[in-house]
C-alpha atoms as a PDB file:
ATOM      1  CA  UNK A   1     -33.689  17.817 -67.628  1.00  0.00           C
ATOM      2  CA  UNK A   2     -35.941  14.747 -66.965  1.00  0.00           C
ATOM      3  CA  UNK A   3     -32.867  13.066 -65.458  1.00  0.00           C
ATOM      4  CA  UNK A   4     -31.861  15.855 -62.892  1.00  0.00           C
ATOM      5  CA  UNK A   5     -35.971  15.949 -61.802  1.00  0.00           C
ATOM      6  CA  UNK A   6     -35.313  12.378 -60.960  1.00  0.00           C
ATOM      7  CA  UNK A   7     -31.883  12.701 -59.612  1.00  0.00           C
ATOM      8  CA  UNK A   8     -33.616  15.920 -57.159  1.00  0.00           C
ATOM      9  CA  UNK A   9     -36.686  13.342 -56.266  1.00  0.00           C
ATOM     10  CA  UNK A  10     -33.938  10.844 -55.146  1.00  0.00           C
ATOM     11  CA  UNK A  11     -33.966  10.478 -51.007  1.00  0.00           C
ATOM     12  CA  UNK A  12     -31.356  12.480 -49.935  1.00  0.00           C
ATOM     13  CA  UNK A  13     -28.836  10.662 -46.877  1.00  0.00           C
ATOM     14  CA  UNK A  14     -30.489  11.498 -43.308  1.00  0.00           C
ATOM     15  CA  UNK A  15     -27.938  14.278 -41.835  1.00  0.00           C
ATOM     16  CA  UNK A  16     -26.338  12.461 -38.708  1.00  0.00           C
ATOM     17  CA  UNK A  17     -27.682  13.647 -35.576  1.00  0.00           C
ATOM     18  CA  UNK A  18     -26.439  15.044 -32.586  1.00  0.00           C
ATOM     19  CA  UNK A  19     -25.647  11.560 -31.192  1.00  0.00           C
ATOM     20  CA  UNK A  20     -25.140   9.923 -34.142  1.00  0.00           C
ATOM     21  CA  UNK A  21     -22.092   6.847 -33.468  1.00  0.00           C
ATOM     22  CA  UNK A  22     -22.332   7.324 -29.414  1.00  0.00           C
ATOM     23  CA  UNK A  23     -21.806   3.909 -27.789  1.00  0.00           C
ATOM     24  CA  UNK A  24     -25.230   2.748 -26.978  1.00  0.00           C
ATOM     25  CA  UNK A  25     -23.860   0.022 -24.326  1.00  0.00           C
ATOM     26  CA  UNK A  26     -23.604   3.649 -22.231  1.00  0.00           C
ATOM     27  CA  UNK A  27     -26.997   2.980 -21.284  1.00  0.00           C
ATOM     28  CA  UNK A  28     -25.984  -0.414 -19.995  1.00  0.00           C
ATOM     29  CA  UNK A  29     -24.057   1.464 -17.698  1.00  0.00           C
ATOM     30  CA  UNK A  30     -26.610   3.831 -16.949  1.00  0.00           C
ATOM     31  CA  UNK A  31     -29.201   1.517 -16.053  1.00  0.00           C
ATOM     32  CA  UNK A  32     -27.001  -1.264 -13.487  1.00  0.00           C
ATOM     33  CA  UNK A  33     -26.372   2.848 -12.193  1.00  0.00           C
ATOM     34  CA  UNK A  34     -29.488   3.528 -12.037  1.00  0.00           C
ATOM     35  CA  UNK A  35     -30.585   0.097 -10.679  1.00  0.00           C
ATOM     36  CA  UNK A  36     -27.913   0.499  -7.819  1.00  0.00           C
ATOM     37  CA  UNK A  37     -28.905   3.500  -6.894  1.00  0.00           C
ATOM     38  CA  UNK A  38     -32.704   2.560  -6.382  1.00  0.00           C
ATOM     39  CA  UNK A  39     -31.789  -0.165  -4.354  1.00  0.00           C
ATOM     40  CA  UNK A  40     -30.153   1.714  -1.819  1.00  0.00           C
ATOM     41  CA  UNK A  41     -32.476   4.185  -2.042  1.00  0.00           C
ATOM     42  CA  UNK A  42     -35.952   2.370  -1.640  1.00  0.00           C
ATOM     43  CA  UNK A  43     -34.298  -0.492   0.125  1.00  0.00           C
ATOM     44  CA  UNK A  44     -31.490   0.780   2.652  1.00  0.00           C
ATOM     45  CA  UNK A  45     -31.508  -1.585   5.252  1.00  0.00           C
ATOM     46  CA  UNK A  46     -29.299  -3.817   3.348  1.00  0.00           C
ATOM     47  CA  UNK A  47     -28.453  -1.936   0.302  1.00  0.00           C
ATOM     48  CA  UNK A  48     -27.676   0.945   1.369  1.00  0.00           C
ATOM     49  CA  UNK A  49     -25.103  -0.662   4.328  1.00  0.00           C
ATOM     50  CA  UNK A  50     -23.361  -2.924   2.150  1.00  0.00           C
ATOM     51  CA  UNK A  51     -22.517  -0.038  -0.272  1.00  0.00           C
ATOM     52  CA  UNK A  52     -21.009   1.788   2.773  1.00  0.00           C
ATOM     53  CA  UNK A  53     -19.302  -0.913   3.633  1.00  0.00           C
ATOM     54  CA  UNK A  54     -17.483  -1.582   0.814  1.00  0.00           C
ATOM     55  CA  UNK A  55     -16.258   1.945  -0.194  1.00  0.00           C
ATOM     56  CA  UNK A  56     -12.977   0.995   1.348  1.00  0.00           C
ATOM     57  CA  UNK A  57     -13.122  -2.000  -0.867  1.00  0.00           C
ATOM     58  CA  UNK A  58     -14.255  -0.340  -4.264  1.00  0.00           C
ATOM     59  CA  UNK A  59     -11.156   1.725  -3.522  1.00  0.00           C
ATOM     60  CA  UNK A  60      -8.560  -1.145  -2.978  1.00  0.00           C
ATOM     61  CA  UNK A  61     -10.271  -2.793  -6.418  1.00  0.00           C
ATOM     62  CA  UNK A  62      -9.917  -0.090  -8.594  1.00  0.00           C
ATOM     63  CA  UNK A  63      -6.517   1.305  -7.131  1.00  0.00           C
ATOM     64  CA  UNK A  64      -5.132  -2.588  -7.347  1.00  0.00           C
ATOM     65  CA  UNK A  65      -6.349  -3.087 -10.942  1.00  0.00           C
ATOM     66  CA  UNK A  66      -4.784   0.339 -11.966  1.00  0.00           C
ATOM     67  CA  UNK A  67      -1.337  -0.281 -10.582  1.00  0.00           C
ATOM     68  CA  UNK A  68      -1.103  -3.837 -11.474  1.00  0.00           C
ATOM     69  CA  UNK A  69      -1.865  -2.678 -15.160  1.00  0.00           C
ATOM     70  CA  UNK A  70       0.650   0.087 -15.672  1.00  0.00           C
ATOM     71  CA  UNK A  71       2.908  -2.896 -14.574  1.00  0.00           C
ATOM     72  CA  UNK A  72       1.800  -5.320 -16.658  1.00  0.00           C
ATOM     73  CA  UNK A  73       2.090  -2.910 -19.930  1.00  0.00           C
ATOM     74  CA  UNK A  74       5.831  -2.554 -18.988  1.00  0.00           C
ATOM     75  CA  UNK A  75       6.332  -6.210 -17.776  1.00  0.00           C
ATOM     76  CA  UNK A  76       4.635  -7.310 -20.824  1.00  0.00           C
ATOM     77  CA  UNK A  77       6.614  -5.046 -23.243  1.00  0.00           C
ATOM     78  CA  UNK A  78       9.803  -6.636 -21.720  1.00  0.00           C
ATOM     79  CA  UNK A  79       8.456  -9.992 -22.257  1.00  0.00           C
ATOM     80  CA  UNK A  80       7.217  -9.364 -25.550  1.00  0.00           C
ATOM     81  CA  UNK A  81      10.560  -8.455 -27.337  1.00  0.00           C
ATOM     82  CA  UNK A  82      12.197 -10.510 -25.405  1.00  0.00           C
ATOM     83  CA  UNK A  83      10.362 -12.973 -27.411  1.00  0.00           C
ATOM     84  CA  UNK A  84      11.385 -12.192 -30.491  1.00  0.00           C
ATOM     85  CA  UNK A  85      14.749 -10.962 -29.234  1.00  0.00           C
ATOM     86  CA  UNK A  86      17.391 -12.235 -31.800  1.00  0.00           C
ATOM     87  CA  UNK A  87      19.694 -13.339 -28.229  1.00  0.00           C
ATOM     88  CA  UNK A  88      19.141 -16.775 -27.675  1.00  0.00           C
ATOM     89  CA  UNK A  89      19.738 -16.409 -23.805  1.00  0.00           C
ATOM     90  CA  UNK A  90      16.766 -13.821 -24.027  1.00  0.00           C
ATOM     91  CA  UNK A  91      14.751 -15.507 -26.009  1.00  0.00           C
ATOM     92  CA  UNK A  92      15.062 -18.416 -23.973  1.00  0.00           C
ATOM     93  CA  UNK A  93      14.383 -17.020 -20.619  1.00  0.00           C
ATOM     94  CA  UNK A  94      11.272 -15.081 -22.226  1.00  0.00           C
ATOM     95  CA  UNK A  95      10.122 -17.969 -23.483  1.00  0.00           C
ATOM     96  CA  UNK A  96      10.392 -20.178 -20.537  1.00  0.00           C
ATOM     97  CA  UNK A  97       8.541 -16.900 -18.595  1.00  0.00           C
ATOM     98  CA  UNK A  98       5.864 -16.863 -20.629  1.00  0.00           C
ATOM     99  CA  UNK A  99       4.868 -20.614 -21.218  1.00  0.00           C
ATOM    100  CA  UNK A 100       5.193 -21.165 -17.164  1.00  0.00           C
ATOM    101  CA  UNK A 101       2.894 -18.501 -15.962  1.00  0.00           C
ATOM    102  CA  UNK A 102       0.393 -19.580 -18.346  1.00  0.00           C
ATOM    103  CA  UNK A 103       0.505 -23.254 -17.049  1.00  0.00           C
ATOM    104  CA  UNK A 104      -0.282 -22.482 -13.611  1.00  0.00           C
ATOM    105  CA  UNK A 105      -3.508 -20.530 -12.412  1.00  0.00           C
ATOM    106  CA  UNK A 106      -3.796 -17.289 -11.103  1.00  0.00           C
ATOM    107  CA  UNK A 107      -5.116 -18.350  -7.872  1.00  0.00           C
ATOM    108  CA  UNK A 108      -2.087 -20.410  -7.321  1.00  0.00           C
ATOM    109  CA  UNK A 109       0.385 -18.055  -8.081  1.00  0.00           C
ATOM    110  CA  UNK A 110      -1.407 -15.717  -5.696  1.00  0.00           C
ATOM    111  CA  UNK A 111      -1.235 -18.356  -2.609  1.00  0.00           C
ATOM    112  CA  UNK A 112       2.249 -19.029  -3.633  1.00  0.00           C
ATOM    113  CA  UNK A 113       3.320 -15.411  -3.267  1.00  0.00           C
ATOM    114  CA  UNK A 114       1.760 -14.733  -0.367  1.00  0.00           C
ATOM    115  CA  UNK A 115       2.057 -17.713   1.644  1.00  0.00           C
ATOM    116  CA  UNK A 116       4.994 -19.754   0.443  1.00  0.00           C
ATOM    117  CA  UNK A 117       7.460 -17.057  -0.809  1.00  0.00           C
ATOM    118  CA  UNK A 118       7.849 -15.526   2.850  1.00  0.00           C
ATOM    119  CA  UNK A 119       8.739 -18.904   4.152  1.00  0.00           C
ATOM    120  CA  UNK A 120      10.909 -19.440   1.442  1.00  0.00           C
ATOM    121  CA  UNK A 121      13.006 -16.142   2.119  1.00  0.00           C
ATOM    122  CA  UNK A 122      12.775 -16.854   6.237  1.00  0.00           C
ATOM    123  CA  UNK A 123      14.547 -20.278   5.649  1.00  0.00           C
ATOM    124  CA  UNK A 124      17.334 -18.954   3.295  1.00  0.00           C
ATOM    125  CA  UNK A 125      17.461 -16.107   6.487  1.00  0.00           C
ATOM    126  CA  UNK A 126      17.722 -18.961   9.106  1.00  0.00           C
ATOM    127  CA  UNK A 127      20.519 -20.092   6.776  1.00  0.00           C
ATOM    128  CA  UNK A 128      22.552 -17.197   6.522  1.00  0.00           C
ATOM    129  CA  UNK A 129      22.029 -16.379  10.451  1.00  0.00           C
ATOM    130  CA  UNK A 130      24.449 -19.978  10.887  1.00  0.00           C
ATOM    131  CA  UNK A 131      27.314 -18.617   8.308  1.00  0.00           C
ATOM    132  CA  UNK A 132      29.492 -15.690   8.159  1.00  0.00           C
ATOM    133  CA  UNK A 133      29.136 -13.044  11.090  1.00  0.00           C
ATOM    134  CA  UNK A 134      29.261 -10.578   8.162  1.00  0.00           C
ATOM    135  CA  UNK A 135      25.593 -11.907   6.554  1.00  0.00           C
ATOM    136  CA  UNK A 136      24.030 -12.219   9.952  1.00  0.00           C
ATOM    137  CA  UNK A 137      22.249  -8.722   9.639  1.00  0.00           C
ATOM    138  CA  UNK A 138      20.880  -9.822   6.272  1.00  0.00           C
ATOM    139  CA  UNK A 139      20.237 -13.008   7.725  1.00  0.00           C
ATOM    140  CA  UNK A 140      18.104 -11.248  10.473  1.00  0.00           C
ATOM    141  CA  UNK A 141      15.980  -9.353   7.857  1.00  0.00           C
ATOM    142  CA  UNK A 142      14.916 -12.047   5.489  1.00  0.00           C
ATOM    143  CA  UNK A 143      14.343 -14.273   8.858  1.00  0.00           C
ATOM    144  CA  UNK A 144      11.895 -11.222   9.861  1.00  0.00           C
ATOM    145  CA  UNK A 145      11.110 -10.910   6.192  1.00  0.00           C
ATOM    146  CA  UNK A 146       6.839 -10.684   5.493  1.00  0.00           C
ATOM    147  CA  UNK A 147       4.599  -9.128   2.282  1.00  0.00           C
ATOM    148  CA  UNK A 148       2.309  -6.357   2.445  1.00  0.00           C
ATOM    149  CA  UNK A 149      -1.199  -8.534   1.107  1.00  0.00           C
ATOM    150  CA  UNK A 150      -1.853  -5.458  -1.313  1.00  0.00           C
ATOM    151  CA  UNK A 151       2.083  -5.725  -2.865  1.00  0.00           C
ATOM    152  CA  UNK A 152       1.922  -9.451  -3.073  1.00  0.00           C
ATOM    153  CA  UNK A 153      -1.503  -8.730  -5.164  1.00  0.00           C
ATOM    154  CA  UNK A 154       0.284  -6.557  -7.573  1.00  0.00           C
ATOM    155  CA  UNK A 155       3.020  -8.530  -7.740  1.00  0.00           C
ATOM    156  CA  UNK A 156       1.036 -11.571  -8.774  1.00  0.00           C
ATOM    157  CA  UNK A 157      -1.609  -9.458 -11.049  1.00  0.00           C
ATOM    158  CA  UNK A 158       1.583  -8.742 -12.714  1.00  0.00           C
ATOM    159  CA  UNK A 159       3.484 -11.443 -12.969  1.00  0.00           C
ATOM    160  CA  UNK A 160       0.739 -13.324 -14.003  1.00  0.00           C
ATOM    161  CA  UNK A 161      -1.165 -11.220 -16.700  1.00  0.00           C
ATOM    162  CA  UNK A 162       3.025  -9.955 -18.181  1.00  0.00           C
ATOM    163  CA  UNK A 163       3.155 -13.148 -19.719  1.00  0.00           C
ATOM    164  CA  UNK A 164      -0.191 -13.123 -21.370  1.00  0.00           C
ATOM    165  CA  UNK A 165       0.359  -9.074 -22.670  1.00  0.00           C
ATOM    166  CA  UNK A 166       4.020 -10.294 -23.618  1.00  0.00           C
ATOM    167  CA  UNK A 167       2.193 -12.425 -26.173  1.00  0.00           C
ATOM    168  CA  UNK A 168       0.281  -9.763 -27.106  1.00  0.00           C
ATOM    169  CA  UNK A 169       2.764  -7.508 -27.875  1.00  0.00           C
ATOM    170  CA  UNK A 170       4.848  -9.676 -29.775  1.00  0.00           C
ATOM    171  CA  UNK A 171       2.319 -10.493 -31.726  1.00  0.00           C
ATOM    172  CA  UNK A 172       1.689  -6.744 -32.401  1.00  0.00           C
ATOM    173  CA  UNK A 173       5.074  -6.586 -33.281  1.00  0.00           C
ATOM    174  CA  UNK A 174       5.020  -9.664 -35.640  1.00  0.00           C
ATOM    175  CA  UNK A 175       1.687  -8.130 -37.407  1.00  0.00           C
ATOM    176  CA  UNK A 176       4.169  -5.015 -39.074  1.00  0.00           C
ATOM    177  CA  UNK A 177       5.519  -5.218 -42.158  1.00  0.00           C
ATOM    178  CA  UNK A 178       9.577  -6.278 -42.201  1.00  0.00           C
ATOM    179  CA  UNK A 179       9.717  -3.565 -45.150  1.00  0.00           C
ATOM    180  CA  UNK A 180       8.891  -1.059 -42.282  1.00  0.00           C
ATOM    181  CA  UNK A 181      11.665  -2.174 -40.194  1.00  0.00           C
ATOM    182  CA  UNK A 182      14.319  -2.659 -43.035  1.00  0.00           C
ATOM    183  CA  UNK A 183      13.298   1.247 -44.333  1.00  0.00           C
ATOM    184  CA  UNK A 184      13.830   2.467 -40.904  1.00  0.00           C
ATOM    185  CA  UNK A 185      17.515   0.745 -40.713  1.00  0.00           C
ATOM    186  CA  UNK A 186      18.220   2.068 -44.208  1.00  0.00           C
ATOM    187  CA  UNK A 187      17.405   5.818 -43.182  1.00  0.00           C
ATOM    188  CA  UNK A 188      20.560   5.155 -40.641  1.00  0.00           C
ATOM    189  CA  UNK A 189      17.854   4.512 -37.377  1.00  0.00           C
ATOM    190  CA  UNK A 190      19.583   1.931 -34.533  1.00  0.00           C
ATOM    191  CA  UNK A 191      17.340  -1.464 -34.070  1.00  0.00           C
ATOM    192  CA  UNK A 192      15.985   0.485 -30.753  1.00  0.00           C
ATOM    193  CA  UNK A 193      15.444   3.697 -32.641  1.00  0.00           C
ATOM    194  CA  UNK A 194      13.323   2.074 -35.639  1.00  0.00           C
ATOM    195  CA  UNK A 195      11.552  -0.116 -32.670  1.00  0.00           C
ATOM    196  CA  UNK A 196      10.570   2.720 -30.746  1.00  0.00           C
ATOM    197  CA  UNK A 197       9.789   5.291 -33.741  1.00  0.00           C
ATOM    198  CA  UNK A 198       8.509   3.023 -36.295  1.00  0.00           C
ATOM    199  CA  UNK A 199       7.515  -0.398 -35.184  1.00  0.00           C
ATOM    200  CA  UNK A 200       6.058   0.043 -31.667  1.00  0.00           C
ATOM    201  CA  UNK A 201       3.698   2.979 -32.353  1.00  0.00           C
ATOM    202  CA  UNK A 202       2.003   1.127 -35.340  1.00  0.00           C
ATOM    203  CA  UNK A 203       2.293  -2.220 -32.868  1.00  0.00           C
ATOM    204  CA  UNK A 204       0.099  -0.293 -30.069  1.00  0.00           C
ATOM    205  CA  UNK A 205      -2.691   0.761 -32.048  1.00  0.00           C
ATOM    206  CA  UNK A 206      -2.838  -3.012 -33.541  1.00  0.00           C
ATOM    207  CA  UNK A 207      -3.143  -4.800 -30.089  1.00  0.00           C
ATOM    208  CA  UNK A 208      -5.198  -2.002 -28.573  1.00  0.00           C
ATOM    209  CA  UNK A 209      -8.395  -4.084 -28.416  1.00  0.00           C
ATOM    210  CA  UNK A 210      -6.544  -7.150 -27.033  1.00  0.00           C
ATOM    211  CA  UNK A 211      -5.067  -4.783 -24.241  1.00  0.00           C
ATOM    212  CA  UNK A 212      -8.335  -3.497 -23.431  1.00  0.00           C
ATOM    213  CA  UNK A 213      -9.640  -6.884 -23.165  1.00  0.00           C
ATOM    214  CA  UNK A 214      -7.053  -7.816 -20.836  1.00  0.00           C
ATOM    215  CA  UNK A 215      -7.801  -4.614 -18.794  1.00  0.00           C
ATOM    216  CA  UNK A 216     -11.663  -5.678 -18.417  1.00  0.00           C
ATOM    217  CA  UNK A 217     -10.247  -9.555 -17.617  1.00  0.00           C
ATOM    218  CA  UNK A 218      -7.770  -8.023 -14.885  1.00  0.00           C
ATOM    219  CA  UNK A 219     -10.908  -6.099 -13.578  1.00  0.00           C
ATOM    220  CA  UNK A 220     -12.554  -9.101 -12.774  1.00  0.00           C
ATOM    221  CA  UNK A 221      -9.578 -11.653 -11.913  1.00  0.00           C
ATOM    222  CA  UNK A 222      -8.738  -9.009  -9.189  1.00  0.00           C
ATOM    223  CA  UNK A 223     -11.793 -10.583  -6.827  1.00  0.00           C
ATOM    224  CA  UNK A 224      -8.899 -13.598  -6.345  1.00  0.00           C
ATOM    225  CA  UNK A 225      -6.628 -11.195  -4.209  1.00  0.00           C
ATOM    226  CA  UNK A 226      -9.494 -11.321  -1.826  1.00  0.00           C
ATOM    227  CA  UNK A 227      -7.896 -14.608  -0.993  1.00  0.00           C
ATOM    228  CA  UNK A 228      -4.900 -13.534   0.159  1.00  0.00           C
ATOM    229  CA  UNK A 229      -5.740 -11.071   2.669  1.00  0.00           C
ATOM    230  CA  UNK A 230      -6.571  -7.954   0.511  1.00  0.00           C
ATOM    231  CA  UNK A 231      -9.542  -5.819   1.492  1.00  0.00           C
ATOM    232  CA  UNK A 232     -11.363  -5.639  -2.020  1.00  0.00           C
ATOM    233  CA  UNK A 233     -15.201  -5.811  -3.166  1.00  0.00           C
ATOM    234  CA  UNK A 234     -15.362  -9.369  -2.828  1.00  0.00           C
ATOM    235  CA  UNK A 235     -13.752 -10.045   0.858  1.00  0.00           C
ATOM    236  CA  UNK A 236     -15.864  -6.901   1.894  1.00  0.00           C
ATOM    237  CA  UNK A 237     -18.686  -8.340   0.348  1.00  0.00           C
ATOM    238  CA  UNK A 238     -17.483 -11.725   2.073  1.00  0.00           C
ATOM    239  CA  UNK A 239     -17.145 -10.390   5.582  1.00  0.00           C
ATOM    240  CA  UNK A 240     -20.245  -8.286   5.585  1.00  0.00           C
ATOM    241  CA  UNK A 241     -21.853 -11.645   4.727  1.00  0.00           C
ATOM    242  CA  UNK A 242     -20.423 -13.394   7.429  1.00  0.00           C
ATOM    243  CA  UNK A 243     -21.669 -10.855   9.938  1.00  0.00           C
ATOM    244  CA  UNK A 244     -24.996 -10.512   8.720  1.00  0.00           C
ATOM    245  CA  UNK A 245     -25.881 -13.511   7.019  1.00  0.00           C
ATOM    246  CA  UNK A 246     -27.661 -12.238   3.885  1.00  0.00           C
ATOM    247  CA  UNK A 247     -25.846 -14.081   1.126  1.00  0.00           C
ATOM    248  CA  UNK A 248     -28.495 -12.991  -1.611  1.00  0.00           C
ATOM    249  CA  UNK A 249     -28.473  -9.165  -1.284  1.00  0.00           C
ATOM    250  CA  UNK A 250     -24.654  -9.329  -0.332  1.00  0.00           C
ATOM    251  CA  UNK A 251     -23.770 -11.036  -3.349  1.00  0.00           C
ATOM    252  CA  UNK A 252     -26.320  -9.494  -5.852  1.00  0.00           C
ATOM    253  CA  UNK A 253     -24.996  -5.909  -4.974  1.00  0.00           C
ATOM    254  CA  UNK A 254     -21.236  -7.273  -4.916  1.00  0.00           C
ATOM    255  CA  UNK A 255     -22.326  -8.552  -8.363  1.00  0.00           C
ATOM    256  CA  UNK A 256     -24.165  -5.470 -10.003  1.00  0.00           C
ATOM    257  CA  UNK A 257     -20.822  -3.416  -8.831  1.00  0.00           C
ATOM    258  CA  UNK A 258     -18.419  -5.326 -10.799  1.00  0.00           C
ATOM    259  CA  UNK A 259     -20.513  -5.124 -13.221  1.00  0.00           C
ATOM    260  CA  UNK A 260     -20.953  -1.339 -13.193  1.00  0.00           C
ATOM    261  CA  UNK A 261     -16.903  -1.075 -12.754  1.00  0.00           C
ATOM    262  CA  UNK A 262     -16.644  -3.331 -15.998  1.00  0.00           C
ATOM    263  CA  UNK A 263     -18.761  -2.057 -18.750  1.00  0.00           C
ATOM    264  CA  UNK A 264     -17.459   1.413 -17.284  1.00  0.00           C
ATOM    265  CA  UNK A 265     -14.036   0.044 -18.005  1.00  0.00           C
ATOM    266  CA  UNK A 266     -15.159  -1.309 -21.252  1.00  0.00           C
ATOM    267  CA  UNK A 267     -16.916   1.499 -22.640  1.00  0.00           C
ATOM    268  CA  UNK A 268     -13.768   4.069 -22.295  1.00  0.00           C
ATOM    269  CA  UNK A 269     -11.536   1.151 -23.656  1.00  0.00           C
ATOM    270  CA  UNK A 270     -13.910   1.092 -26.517  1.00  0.00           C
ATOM    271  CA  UNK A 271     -14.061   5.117 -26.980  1.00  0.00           C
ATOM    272  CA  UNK A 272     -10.095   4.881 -27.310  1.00  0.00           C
ATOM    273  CA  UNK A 273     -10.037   1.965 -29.989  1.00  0.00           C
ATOM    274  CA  UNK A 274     -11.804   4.145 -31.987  1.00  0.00           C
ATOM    275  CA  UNK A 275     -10.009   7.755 -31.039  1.00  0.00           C
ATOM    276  CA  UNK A 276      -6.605   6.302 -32.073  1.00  0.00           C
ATOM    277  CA  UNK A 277      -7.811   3.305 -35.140  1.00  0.00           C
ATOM    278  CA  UNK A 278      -6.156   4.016 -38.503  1.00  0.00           C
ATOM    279  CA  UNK A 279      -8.489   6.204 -41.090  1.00  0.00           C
ATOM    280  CA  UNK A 280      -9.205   3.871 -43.462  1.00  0.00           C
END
C-alpha cells in the first residue's frame, strides 16, 4: 500500500496539447507576413507599388523554381544511377556530367546558355546553309535559331542542380543495405524491378532532407536568371529601382519576399520529412 500512495503522488506526464509538435518556425513565417503586409499598408507609396509591381515577377519565381525542380528530380535520378551503373560507358559519361557542372558556377552556365549556345547553333546553321541543298532548310532554322530567356532558365536550373541531386541520389542508393537488393533478386525481381520496388522507395525517404534542402537552395539561386533576361523578383525589383531610384525600400521588400517564399518552402519541406520518416 505505502508504495502505490507514492507511486499515485508521482507527477503524472502533461497530456500533449492541442498544438503540441507544430513547427514553431510557422511564426517566422507569420511575422515577415505580417511585417509585409504593414508595410504596404501604413507605408504605400513605395511599399505598396513595388509589391504590385512585382506580382508578375513572384509568378515567374515560383513557376521557374517549380518546373526546374520536377526536372531536376528526374535529371538527377538519371544521373544518380548512372553513377553507380555497373556499364562503364554510363558510368563514365555520368561521372564526367556530374564532376563538370559542379566545377563551373551557376551564373556561368546561365550566360553560356543564353548567350553563347544560340551563336553556337547559328554558326553550325551558316555551315550547313554552304553544303548539301538537302540541309539548307535545317540550315535556315538553326541560322534563325534563338532561346526563350524563361526555357534557357530551366534548362540551366536543371542542368546545373541534376548533377548535384544525382549525387544525392546515389548516395541514397549507396545508404541501403546490399542484403535488400540480393533478397529482392532471390524472390525472382529483375535489377529494375528490385530498384524500383525495393531500393528506390527506402532511397527517397533517406535523401528527403537533402532534396528539400536543395529545393530551398534552388529557391534562392533562381534570382541569377534575372541575368539573363527573365522577369523574376529580383530584375523586377532591379528595374523598379532603376526607375525610381529607391535602392533601400526596393531591395528590403525584394529581400523580406524571398524570405517569406523560403521559410514557406522550408516549413512544408519540413512537415513532409516528418509525414513520410521511418517509425522508429
Amino acid at each position: 500500500m505505502p508504495d502505490l500512495e507514492r507511486l499515485e503522488k508521482l507527477p503524472r506526464p502533461a497530456t500533449p496539447g492541442r498544438f503540441a509538435g507544430w513547427d514553431r518556425w510557422w511564426l517566422l513565417f507569420v511575422v515577415v507576413g505580417v511585417l509585409v503586409v504593414a508595410m504596404t499598408v501604413l507605408w504605400p507609396d513605395p511599399y505598396q507599388r513595388i509589391v504590385l509591381f512585382m506580382t508578375d515577377g513572384i509568378v515567374v519565381t515560383i513557376k521557374t523554381t517549380v518546373i526546374s525542380y520536377l526536372c531536376i528530380l528526374i535529371v538527377g535520378l538519371i544521373a544518380g544511377l548512372g553513377r553507380i551503373s555497373k556499364n562503364v560507358a554510363v558510368r563514365g559519361v555520368a561521372s564526367v556530367y556530374v564532376e563538370v557542372v559542379r566545377g563551373i558556377p551557376l551564373l556561368v552556365q546561365l550566360m553560356f546558355i543564353y548567350y553563347a549556345s544560340p551563336a553556337l547553333v547559328q554558326g553550325l546553321g551558316r555551315s550547313l546553309l554552304q553544303g548539301a541543298p538537302a540541309l539548307h532548310n535545317l540550315g535556315q532554322s538553326m541560322a534563325n535559331f534563338s532561346i526563350d530567356p524563361q526555357i534557357g532558365a530551366i534548362f540551366g536550373l536543371t542542368f546545373c542542380y541534376g548533377a548535384y541531386v544525382g549525387e544525392i541520389y546515389r548516395a541514397g542508393i549507396e545508404s541501403i543495405p546490399k542484403g535488400q537488393m540480393e533478397a529482392a533478386r532471390s524472390l525472382g525481381m529483375s535489377y529494375v524491378q528490385a530498384m524500383r520496388y525495393v531500393i528506390l522507395p527506402q532511397a527517397i525517404r533517406t535523401i528527403l532532407p537533402p532534396l528539400g534542402n536543395e529545393f530551398v537552395a534552388l529557391l534562392k539561386d533562381s534570382s541569377l536568371v534575372s541575368v539573363v533576361a527573365v522577369a523574376d523578383m529580383t530584375r523586377r525589383g532591379r528595374e523598379f529601382m532603376s526607375s525610381h531610384f529607391n535602392p533601400l525600400e526596393t531591395w528590403t521588400m525584394v529581400a523580406l519576399l524571398y524570405l517569406l517564399l523560403t521559410v514557406f518552402a522550408a516549413r512544408i519541406v519540413s512537415y513532409i520529412e516528418r509525414r513520410s520518416s521511418y517509425v522508429r
